[in-house]
C-alpha atoms as a PDB file:
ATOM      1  CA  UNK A   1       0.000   0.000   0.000  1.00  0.00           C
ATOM      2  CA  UNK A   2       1.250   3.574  -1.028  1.00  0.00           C
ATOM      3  CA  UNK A   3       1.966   6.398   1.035  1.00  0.00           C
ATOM      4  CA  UNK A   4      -1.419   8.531   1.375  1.00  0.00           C
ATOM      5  CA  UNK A   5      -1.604  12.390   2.215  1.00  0.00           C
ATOM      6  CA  UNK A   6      -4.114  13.862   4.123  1.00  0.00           C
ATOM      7  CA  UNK A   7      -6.857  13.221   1.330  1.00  0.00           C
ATOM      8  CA  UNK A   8      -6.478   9.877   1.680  1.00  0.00           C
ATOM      9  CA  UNK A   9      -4.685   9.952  -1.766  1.00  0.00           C
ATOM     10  CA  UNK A  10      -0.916   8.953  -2.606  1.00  0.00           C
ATOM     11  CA  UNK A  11       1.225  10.478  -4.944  1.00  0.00           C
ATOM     12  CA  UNK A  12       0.939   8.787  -8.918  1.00  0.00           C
ATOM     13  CA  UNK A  13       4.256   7.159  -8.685  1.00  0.00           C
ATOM     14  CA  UNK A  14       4.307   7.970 -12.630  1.00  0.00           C
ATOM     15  CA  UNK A  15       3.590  11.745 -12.084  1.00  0.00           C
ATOM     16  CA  UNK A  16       7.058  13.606 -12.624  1.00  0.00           C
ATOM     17  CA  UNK A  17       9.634  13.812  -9.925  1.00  0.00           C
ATOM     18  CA  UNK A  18       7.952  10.635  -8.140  1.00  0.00           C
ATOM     19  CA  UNK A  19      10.545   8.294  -6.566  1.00  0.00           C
ATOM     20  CA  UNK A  20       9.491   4.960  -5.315  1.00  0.00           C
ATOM     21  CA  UNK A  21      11.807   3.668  -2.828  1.00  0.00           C
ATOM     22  CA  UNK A  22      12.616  -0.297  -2.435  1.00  0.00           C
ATOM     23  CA  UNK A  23      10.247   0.175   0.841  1.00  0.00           C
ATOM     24  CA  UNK A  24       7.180   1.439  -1.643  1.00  0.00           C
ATOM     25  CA  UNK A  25       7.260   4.818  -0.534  1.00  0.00           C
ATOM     26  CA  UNK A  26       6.697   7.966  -2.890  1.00  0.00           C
ATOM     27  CA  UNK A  27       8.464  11.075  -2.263  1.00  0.00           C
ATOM     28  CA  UNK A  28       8.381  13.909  -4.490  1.00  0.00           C
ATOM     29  CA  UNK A  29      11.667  15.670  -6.076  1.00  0.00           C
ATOM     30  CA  UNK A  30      11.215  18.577  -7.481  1.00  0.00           C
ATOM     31  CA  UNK A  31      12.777  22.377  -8.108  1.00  0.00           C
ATOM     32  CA  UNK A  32      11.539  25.654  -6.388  1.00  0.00           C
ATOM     33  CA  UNK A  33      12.661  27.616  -9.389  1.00  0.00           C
ATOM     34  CA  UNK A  34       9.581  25.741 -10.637  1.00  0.00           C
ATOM     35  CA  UNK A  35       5.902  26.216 -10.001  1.00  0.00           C
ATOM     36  CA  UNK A  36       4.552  23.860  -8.025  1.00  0.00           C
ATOM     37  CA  UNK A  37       3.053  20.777 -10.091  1.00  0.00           C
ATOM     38  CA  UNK A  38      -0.664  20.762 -10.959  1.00  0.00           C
ATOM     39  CA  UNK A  39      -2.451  17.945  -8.980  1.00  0.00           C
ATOM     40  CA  UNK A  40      -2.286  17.357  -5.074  1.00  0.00           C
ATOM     41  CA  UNK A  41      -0.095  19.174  -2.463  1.00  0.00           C
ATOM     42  CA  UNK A  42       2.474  17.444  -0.469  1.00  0.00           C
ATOM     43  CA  UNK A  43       1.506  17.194   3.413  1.00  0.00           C
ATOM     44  CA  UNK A  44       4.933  18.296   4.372  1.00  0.00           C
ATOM     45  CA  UNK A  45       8.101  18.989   2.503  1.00  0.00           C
ATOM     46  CA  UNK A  46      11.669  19.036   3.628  1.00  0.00           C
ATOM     47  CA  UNK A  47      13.257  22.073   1.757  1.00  0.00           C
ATOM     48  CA  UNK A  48      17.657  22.583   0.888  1.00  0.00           C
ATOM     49  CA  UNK A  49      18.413  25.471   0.609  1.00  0.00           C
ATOM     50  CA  UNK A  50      20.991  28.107   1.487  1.00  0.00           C
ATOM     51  CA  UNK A  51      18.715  30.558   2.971  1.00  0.00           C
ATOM     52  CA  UNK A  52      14.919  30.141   4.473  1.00  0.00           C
ATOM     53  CA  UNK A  53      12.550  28.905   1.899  1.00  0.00           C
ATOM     54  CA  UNK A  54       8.736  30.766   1.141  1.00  0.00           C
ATOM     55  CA  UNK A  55       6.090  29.602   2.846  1.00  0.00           C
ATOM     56  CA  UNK A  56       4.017  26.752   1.829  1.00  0.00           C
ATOM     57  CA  UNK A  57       0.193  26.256   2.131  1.00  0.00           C
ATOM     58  CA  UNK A  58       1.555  22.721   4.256  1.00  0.00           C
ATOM     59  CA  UNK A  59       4.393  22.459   6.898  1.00  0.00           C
ATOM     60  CA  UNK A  60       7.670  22.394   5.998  1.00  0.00           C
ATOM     61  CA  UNK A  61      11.341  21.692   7.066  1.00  0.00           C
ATOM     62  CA  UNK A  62      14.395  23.864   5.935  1.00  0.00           C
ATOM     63  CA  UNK A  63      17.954  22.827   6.369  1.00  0.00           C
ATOM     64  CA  UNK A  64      20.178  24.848   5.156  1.00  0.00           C
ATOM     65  CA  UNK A  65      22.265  23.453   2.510  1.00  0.00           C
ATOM     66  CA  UNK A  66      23.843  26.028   0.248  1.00  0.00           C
ATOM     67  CA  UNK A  67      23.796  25.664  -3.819  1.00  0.00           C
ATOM     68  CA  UNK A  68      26.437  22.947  -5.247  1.00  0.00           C
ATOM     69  CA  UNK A  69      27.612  22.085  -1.283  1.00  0.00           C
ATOM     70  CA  UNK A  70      26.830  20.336   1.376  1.00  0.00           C
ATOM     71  CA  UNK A  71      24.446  20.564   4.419  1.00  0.00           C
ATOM     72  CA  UNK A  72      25.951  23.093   6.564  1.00  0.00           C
ATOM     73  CA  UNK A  73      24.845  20.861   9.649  1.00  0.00           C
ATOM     74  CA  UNK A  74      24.835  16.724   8.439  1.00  0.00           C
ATOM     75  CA  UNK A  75      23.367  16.207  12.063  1.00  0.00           C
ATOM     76  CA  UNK A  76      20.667  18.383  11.195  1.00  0.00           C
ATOM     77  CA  UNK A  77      19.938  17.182   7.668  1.00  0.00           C
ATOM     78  CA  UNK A  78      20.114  13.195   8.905  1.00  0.00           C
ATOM     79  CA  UNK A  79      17.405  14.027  11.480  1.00  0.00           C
ATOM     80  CA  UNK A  80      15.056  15.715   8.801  1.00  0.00           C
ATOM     81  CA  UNK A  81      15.984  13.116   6.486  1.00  0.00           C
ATOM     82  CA  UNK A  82      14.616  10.576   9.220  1.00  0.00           C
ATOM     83  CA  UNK A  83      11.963  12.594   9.721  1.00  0.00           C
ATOM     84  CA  UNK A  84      11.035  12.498   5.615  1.00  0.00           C
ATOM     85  CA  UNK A  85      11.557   9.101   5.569  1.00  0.00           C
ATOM     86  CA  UNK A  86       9.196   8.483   8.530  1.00  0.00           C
ATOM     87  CA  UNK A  87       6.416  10.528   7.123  1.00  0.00           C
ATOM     88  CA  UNK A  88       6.946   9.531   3.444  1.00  0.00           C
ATOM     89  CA  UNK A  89       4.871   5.531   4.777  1.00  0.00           C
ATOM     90  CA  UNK A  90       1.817   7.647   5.122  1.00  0.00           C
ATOM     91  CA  UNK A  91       2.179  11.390   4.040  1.00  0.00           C
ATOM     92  CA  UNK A  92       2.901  12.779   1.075  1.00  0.00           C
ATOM     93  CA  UNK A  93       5.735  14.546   0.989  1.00  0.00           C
ATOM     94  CA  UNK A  94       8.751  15.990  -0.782  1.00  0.00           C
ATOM     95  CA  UNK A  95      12.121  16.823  -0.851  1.00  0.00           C
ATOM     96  CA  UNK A  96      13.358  20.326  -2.928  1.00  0.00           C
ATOM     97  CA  UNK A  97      16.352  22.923  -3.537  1.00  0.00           C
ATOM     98  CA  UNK A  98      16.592  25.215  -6.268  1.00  0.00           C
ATOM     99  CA  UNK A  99      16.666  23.583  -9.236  1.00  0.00           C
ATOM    100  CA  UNK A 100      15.755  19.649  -8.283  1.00  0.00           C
ATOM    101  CA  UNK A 101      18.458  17.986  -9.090  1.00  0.00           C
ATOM    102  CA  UNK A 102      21.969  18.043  -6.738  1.00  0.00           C
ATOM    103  CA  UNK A 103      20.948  18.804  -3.159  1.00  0.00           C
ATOM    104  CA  UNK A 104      17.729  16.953  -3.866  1.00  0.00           C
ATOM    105  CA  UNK A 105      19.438  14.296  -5.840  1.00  0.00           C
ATOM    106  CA  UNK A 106      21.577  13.934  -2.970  1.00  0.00           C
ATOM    107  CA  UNK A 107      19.016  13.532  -0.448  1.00  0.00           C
ATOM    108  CA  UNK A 108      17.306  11.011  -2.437  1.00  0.00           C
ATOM    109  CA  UNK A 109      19.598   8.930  -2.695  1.00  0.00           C
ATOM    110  CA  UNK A 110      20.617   9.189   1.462  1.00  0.00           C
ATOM    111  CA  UNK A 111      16.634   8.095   1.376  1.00  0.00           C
ATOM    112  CA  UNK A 112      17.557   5.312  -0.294  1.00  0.00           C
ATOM    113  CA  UNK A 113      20.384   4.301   1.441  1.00  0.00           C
ATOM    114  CA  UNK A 114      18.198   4.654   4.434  1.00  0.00           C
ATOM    115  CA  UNK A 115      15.392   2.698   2.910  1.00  0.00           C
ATOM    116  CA  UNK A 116      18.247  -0.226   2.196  1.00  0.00           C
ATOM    117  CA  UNK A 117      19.766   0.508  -1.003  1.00  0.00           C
ATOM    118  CA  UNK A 118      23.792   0.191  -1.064  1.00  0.00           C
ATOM    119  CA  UNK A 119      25.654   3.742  -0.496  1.00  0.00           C
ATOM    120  CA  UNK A 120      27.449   2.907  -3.524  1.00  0.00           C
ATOM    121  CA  UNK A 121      24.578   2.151  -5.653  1.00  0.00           C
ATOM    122  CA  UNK A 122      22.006   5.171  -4.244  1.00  0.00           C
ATOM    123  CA  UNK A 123      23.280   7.681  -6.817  1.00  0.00           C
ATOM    124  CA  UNK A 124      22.765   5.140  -9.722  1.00  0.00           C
ATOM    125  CA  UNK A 125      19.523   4.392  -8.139  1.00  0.00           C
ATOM    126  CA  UNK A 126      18.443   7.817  -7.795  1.00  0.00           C
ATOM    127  CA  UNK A 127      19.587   8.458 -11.615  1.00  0.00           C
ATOM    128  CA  UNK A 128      17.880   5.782 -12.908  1.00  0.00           C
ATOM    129  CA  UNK A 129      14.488   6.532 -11.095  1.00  0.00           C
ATOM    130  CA  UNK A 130      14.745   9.730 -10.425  1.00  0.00           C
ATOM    131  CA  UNK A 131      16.561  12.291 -12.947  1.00  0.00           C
ATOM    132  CA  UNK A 132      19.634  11.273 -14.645  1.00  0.00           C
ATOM    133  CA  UNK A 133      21.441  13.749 -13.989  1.00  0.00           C
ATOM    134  CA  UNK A 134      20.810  14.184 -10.010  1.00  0.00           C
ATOM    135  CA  UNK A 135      23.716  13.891  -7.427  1.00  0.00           C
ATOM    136  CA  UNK A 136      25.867  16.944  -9.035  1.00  0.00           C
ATOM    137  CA  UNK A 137      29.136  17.228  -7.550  1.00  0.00           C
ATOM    138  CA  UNK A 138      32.224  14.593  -6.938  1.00  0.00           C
ATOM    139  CA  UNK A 139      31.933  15.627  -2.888  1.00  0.00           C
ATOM    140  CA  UNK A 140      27.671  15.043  -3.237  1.00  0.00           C
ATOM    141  CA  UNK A 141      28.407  11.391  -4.573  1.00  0.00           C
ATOM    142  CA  UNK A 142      31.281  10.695  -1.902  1.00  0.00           C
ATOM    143  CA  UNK A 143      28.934  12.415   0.809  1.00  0.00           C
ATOM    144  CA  UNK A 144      26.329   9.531  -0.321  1.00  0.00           C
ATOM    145  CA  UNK A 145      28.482   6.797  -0.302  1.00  0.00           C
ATOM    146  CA  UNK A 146      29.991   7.918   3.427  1.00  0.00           C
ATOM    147  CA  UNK A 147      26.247   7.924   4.175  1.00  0.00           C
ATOM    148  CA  UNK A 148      25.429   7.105   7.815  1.00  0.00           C
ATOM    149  CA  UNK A 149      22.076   8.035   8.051  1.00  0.00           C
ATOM    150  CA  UNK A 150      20.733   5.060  10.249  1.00  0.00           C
ATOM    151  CA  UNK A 151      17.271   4.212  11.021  1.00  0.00           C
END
């Protein structure tokens, strides 16, 4: 059974930026330099950025993570991670930066490696299911494969 929102309804894991995770959750990738999609609004999104995001109609989460780095606080970013993760079995949620594709990448595919895929195959994962290009820099693909983030 798919993650629902508070509608009752889950993501369409063929809508664009859907991820299905080995686990069966969907989580959303997508860029803020982008409207939002048409169709239904997460329930909570976690948000990378280097300063704080807009508001959202739903809650959010904002780490702050600038553009082609890394989080400025890993502690920080492995707890809202969890927290993503956690919420992603019954909530629909998603994970953004600016344009949906490193810093977003790169927390997809630390999702995955929490959800139980290999740190060394997450990015290839993540590019294969995600956007092909996600996971942007040399120190965003070693930061995944160093991944910690434990359940």
């Amino acid at each position: 059974m798919g993650p629902t929102g508070g509608d009752g309804q889950s993501w369409d894991p063929a809508a664009e930026g859907v991820l299905r995770l080995p686990s069966g959750r969907l989580v959303r990738g997508r860029a803020l330099r982008r409207p939002v999609p048409d169709g239904p609004r997460p329930a909570w999104g976690l948000y990378l950025l280097g300063r704080p995001p807009a508001a959202t109609a739903w809650p959010q989460r904002w780490v702050r993570w600038p553009d082609f780095r890394l989080p400025a606080d890993p502690v920080d970013f492995a707890a809202a991670l969890r927290e993503l993760w956690t919420r992603a079995e019954h909530e629909r949620v998603e994970v953004a930066c600016g344009g949906g594709r490193g810093r977003t990448g790169t927390a997809l595919a630390c999702l995955a490696v929490l959800d139980g895929v290999a740190p060394a195959a997450a990015v290839g994962f993540v590019r294969d299911h995600y956007h092909p290009r996600a996971v942007e820099t040399p120190w965003q693909r070693r930061f995944v494969s160093r991944s910690t983030v434990a359940r």
